[in-house]
PDB file of N, CA and C in Angstrom:
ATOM      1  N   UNK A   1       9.100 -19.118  22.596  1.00  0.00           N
ATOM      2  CA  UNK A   1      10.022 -18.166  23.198  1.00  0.00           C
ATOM      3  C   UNK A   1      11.221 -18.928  23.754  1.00  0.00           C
ATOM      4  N   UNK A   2      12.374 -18.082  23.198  1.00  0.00           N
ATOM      5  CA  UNK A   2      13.821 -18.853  23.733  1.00  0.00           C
ATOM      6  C   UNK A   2      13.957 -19.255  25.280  1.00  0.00           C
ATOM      7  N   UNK A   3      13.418 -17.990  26.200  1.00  0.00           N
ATOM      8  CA  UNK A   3      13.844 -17.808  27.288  1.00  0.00           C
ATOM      9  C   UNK A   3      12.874 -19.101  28.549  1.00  0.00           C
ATOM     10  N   UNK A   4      13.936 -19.118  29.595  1.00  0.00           N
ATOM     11  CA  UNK A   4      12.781 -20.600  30.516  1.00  0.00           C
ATOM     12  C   UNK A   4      12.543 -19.032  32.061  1.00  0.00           C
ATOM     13  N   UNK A   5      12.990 -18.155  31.789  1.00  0.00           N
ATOM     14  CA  UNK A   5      12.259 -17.602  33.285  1.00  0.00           C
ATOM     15  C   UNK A   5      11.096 -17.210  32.599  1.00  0.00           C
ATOM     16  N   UNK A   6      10.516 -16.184  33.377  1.00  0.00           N
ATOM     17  CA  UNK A   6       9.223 -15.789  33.421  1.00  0.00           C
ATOM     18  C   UNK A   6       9.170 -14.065  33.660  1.00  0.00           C
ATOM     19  N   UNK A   7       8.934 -13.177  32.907  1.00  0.00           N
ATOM     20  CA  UNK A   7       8.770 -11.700  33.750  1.00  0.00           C
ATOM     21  C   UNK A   7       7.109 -11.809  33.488  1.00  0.00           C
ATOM     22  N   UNK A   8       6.842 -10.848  34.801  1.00  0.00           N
ATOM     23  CA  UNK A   8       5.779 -10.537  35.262  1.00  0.00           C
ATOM     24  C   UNK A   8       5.529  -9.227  34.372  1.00  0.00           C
ATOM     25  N   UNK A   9       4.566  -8.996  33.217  1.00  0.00           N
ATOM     26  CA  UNK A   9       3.556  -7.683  32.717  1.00  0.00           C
ATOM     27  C   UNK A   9       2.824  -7.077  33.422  1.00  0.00           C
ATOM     28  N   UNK A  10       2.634  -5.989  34.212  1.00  0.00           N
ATOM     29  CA  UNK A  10       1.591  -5.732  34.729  1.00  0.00           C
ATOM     30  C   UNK A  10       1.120  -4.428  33.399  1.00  0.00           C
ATOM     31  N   UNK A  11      -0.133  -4.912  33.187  1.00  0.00           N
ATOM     32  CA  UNK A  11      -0.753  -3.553  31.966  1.00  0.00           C
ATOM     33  C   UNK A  11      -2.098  -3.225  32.251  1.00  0.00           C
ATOM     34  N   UNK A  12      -2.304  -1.987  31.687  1.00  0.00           N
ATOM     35  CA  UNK A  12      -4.068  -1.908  30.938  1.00  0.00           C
ATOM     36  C   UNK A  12      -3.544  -2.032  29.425  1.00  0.00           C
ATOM     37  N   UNK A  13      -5.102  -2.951  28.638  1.00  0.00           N
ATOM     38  CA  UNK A  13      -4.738  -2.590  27.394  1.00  0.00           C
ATOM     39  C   UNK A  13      -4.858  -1.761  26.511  1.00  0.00           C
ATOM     40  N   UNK A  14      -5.046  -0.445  27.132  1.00  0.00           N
ATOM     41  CA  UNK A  14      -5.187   0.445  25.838  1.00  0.00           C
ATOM     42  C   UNK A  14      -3.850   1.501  26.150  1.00  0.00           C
ATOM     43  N   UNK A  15      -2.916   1.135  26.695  1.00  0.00           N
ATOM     44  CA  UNK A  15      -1.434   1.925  26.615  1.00  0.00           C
ATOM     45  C   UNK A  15      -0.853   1.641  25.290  1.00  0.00           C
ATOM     46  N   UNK A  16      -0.494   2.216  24.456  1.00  0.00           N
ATOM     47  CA  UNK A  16       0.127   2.480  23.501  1.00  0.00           C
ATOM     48  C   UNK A  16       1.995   2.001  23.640  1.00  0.00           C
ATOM     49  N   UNK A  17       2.145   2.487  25.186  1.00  0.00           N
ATOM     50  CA  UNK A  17       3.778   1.616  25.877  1.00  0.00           C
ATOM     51  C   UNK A  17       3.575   0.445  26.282  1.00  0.00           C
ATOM     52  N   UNK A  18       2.515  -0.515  26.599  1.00  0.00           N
ATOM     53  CA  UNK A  18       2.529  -1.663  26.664  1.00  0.00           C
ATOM     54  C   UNK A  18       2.120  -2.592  25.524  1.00  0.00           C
ATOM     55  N   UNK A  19       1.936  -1.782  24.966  1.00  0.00           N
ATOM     56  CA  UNK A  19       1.838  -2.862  23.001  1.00  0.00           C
ATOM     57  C   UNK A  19       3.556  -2.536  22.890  1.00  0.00           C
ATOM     58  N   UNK A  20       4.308  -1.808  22.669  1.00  0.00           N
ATOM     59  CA  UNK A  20       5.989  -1.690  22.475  1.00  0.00           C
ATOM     60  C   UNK A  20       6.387  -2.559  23.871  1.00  0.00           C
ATOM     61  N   UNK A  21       6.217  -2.641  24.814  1.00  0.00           N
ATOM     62  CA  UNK A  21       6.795  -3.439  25.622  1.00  0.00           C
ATOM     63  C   UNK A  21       6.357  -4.925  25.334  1.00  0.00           C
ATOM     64  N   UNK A  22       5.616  -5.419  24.792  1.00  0.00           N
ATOM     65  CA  UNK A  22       4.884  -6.686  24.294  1.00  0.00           C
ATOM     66  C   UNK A  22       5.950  -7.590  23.321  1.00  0.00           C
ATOM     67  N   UNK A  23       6.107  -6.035  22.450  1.00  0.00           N
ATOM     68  CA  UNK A  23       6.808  -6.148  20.832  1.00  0.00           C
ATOM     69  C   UNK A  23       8.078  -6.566  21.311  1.00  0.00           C
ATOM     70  N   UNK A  24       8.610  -5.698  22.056  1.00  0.00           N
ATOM     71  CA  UNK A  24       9.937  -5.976  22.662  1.00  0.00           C
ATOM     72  C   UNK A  24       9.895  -7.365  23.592  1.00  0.00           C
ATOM     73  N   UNK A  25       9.453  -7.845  24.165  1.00  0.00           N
ATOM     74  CA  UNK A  25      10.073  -9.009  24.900  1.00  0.00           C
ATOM     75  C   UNK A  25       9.524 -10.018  23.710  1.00  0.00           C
ATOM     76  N   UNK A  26       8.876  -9.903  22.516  1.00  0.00           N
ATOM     77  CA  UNK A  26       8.577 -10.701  21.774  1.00  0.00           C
ATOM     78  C   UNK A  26       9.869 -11.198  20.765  1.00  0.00           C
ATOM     79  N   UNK A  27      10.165  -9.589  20.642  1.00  0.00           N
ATOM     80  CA  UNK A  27      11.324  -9.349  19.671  1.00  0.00           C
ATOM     81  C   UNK A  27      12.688 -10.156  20.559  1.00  0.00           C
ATOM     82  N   UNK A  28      12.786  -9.700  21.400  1.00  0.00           N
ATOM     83  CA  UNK A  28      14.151 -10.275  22.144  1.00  0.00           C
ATOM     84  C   UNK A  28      13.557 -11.966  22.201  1.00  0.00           C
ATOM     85  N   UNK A  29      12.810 -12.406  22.106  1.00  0.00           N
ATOM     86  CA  UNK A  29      12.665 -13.961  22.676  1.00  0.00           C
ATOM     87  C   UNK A  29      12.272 -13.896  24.692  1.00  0.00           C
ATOM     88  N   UNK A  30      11.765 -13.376  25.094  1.00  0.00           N
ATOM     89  CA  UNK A  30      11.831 -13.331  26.620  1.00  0.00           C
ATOM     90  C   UNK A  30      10.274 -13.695  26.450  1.00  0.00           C
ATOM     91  N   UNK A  31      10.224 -14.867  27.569  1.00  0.00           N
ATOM     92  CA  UNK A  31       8.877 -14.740  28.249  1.00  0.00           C
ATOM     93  C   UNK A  31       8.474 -13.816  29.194  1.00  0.00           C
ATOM     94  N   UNK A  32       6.713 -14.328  28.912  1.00  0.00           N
ATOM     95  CA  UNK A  32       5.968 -13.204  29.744  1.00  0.00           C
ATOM     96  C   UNK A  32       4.922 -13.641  29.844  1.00  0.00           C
ATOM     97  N   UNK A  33       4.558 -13.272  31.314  1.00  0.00           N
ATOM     98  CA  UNK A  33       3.545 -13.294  31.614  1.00  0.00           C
ATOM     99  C   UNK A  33       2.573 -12.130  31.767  1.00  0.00           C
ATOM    100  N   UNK A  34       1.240 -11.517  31.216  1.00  0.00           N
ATOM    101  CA  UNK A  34       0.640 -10.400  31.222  1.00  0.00           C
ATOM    102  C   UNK A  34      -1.048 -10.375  31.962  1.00  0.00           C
ATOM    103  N   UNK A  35      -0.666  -9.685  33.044  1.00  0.00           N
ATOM    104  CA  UNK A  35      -2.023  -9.320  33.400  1.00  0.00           C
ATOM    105  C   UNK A  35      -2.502  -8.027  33.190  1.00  0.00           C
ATOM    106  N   UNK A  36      -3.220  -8.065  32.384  1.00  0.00           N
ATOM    107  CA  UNK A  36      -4.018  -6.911  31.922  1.00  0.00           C
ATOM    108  C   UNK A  36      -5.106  -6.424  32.876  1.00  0.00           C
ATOM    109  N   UNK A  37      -5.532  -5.289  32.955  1.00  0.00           N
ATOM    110  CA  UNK A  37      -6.358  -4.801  34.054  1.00  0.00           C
ATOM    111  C   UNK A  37      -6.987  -3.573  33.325  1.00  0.00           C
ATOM    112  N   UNK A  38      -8.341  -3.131  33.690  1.00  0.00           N
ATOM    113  CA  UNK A  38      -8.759  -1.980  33.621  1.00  0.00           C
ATOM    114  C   UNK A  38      -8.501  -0.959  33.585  1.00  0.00           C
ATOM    115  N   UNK A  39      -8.275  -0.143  33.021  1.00  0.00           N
ATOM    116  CA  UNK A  39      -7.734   1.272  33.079  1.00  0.00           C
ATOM    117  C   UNK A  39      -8.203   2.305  34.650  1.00  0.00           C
ATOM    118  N   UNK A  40      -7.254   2.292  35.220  1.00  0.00           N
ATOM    119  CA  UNK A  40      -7.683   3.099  37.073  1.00  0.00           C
ATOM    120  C   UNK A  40      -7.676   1.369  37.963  1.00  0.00           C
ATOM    121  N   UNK A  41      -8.010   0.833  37.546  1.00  0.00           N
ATOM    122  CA  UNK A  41      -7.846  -0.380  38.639  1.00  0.00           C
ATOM    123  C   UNK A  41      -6.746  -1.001  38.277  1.00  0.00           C
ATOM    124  N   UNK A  42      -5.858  -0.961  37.232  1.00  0.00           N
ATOM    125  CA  UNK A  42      -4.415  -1.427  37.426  1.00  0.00           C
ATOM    126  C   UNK A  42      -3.566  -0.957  38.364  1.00  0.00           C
ATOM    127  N   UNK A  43      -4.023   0.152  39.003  1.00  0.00           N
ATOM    128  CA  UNK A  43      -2.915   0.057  40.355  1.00  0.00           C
ATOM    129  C   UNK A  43      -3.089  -0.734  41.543  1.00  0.00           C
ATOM    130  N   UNK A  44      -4.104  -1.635  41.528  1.00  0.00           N
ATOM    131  CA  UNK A  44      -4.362  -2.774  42.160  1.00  0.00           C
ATOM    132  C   UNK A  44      -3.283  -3.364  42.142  1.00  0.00           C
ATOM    133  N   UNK A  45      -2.919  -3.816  41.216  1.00  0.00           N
ATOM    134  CA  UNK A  45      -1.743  -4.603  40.631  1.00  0.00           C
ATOM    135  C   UNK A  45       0.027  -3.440  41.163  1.00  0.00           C
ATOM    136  N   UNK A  46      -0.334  -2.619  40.452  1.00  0.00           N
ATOM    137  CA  UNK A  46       0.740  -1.758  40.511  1.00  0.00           C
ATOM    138  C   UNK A  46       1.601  -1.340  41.594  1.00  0.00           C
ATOM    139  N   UNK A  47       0.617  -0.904  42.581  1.00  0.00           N
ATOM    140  CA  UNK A  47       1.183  -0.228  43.710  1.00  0.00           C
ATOM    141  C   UNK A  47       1.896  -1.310  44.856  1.00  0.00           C
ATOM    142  N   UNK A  48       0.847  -2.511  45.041  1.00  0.00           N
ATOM    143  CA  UNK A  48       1.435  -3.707  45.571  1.00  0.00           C
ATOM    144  C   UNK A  48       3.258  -4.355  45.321  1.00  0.00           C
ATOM    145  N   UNK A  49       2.629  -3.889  43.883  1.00  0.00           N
ATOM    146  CA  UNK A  49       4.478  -4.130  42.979  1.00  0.00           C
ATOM    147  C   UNK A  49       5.467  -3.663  43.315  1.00  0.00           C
ATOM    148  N   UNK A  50       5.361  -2.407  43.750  1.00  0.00           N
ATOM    149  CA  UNK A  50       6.057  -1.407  44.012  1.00  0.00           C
ATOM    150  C   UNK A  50       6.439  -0.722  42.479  1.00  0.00           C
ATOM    151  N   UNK A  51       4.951  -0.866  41.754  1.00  0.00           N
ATOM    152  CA  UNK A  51       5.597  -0.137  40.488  1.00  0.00           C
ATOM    153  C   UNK A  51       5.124   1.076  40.025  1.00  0.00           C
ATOM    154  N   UNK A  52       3.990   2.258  40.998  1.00  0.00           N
ATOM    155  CA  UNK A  52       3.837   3.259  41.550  1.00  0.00           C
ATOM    156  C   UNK A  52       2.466   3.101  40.226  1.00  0.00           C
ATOM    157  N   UNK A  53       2.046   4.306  39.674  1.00  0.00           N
ATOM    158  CA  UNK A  53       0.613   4.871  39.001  1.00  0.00           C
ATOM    159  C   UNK A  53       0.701   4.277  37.585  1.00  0.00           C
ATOM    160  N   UNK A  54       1.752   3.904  36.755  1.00  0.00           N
ATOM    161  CA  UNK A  54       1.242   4.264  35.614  1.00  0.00           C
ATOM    162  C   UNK A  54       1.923   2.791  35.052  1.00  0.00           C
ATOM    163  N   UNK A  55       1.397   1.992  34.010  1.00  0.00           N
ATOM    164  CA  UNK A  55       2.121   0.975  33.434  1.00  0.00           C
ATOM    165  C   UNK A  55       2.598   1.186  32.162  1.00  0.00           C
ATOM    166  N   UNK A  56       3.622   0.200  31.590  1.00  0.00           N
ATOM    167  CA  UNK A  56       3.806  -0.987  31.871  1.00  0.00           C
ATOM    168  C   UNK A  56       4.238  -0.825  33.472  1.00  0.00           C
ATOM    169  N   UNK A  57       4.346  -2.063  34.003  1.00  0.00           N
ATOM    170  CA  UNK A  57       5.500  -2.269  35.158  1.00  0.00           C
ATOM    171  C   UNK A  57       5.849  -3.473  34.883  1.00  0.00           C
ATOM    172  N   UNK A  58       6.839  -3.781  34.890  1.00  0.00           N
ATOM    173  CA  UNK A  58       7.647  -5.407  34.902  1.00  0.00           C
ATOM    174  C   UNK A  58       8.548  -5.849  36.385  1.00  0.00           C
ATOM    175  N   UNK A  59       7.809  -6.885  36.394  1.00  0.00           N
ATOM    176  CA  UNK A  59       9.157  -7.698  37.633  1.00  0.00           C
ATOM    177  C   UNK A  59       9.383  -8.953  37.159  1.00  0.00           C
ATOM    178  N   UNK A  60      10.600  -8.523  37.549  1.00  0.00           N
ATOM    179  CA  UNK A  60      11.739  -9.903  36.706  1.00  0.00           C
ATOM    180  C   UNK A  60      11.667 -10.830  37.506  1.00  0.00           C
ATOM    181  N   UNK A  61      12.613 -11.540  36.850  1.00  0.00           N
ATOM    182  CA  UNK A  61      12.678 -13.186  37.748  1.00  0.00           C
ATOM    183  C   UNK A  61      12.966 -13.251  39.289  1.00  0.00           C
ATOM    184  N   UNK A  62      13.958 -12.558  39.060  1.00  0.00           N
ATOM    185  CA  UNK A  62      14.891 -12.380  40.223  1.00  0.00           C
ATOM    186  C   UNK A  62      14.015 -11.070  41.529  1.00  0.00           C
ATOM    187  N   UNK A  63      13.166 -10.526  41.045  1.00  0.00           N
ATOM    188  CA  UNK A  63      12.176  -9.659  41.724  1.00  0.00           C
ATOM    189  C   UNK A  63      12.078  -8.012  41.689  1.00  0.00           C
ATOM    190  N   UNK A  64      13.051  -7.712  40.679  1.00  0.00           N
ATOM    191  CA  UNK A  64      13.382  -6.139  40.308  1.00  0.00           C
ATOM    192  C   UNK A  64      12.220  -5.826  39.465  1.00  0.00           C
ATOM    193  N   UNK A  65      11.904  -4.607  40.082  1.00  0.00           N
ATOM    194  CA  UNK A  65      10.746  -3.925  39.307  1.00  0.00           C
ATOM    195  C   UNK A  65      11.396  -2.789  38.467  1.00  0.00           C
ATOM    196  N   UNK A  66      10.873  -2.773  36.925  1.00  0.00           N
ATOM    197  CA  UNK A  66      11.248  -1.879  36.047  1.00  0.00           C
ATOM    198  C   UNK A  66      10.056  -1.510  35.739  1.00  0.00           C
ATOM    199  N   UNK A  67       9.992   0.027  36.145  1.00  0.00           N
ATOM    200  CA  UNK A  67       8.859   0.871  36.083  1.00  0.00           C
ATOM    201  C   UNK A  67       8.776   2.225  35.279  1.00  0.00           C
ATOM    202  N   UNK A  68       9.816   2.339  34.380  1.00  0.00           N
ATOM    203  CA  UNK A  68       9.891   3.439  33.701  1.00  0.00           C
ATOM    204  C   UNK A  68      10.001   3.018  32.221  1.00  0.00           C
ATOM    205  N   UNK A  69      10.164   3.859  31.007  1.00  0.00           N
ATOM    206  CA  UNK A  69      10.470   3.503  29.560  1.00  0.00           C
ATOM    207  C   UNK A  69      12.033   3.186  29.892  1.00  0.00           C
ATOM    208  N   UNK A  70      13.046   3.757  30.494  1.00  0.00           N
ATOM    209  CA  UNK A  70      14.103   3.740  30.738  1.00  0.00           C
ATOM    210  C   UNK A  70      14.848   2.809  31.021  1.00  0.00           C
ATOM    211  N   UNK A  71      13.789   2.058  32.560  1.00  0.00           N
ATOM    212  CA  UNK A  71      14.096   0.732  33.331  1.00  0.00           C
ATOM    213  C   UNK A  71      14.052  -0.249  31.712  1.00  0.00           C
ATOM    214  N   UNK A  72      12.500  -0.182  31.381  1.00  0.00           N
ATOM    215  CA  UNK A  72      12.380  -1.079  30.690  1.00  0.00           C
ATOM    216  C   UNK A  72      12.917  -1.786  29.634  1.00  0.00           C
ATOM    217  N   UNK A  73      13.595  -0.644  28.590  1.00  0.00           N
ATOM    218  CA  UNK A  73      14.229  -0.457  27.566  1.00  0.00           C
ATOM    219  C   UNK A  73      15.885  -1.068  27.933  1.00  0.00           C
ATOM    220  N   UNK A  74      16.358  -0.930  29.294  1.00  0.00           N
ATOM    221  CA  UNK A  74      17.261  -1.152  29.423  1.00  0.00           C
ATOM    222  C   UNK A  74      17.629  -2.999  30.181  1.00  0.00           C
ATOM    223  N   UNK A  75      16.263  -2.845  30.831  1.00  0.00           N
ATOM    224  CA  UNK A  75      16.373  -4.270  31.259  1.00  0.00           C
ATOM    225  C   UNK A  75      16.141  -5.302  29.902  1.00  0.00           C
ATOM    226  N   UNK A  76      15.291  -5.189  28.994  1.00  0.00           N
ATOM    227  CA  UNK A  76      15.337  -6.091  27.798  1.00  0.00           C
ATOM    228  C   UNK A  76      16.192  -5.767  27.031  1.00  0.00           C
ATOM    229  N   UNK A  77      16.953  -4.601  27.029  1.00  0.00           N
ATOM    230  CA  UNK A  77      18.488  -4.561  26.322  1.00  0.00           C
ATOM    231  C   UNK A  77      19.422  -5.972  26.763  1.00  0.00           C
ATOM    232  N   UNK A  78      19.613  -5.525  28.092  1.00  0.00           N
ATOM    233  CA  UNK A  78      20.563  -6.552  28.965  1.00  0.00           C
ATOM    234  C   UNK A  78      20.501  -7.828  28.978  1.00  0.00           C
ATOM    235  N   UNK A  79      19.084  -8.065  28.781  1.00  0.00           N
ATOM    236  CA  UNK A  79      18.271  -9.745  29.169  1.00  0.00           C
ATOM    237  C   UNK A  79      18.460 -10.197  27.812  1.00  0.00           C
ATOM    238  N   UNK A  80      18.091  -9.533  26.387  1.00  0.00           N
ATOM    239  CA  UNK A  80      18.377 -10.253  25.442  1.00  0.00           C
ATOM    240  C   UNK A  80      19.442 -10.897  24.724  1.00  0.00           C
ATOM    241  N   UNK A  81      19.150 -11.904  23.615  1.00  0.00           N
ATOM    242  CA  UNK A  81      20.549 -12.634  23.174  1.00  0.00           C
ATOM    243  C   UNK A  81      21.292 -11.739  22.340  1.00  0.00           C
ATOM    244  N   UNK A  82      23.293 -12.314  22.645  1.00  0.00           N
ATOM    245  CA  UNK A  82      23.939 -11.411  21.727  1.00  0.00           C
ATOM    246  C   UNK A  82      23.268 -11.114  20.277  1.00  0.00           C
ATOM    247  N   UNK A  83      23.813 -10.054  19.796  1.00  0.00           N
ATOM    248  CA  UNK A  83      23.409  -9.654  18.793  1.00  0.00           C
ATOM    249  C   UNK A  83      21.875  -9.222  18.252  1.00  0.00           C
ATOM    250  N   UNK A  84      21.243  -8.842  19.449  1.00  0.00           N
ATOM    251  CA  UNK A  84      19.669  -8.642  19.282  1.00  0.00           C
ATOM    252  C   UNK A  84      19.531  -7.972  20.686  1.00  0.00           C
ATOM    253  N   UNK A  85      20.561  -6.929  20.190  1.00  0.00           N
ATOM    254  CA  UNK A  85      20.828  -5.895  21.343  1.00  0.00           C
ATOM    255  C   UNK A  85      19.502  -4.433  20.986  1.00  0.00           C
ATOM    256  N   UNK A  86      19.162  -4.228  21.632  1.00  0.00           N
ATOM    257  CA  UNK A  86      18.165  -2.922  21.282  1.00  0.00           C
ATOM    258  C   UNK A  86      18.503  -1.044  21.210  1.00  0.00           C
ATOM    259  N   UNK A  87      19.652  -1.005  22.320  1.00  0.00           N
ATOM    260  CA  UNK A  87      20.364  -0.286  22.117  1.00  0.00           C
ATOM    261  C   UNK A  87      21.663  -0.097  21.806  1.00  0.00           C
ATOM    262  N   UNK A  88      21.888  -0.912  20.608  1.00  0.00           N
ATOM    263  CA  UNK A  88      23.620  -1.259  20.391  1.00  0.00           C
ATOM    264  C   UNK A  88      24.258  -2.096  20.596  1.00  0.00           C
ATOM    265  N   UNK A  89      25.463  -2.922  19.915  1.00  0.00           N
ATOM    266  CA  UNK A  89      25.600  -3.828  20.343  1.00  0.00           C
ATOM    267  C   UNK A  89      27.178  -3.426  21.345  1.00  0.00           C
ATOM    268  N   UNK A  90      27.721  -2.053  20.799  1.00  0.00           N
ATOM    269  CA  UNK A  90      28.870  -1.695  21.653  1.00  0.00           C
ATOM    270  C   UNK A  90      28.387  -0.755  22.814  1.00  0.00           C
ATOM    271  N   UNK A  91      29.402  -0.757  23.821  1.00  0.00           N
ATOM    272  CA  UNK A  91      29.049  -0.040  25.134  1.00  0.00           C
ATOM    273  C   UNK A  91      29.691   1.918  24.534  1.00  0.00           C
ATOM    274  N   UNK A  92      28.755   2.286  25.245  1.00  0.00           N
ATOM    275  CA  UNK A  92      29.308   3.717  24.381  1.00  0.00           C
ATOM    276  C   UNK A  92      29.700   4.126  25.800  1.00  0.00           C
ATOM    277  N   UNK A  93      31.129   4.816  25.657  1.00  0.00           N
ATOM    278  CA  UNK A  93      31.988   5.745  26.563  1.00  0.00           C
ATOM    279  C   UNK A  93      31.070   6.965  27.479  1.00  0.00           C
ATOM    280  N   UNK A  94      31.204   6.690  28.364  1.00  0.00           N
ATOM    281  CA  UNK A  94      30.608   8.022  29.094  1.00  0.00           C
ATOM    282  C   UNK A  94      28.970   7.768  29.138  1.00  0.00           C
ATOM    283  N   UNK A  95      28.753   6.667  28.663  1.00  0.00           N
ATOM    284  CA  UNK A  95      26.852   6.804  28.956  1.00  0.00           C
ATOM    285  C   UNK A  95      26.756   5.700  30.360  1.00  0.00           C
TER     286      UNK A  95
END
């Protein structure tokens, strides 16, 4: 992996959004670190995070928690290298 920080995975493994969140920091080149947890006892992990009931949750280097498809999608947009943009490589007007 290209990248020298580290984001924090918090998962269970049978989410279907944390195999695409996997793919994606794989795809962009970003490290990761993943703790996987039980399904109902990942909010062990979760809530401490401040990343509320349901995973994925990610915290970045810097300590921002991205806790939605939204956060997520948009923080490995941003974090990845030019041209291995996920949502585009131009800024679209008005979004």
């Amino acid at each position: 992996m290209a990248s020298t920080t580290v984001y924090r995975l918090i998962s269970a493994r049978i989410s279907p959004m944390v195999e695409l969140t996997r793919w994606l920091f794989e795809r962009q080149g970003l490290a990761f670190r993943e703790e996987a947890h039980v399904l109902g006892f990942h909010v062990l992990a979760t809530l401490p995070a401040k990343g509320g009931l349901h995973v994925p949750v990610i915290v970045t280097p810097d300590g921002a928690v991205w806790k939605t498809a939204r956060d997520i999608l948009d923080g490995l947009d941003a974090a990845g290298p030019p041209g291995r943009r996920l949502l585009g490589e131009k800024e679209l007007a008005g979004c």
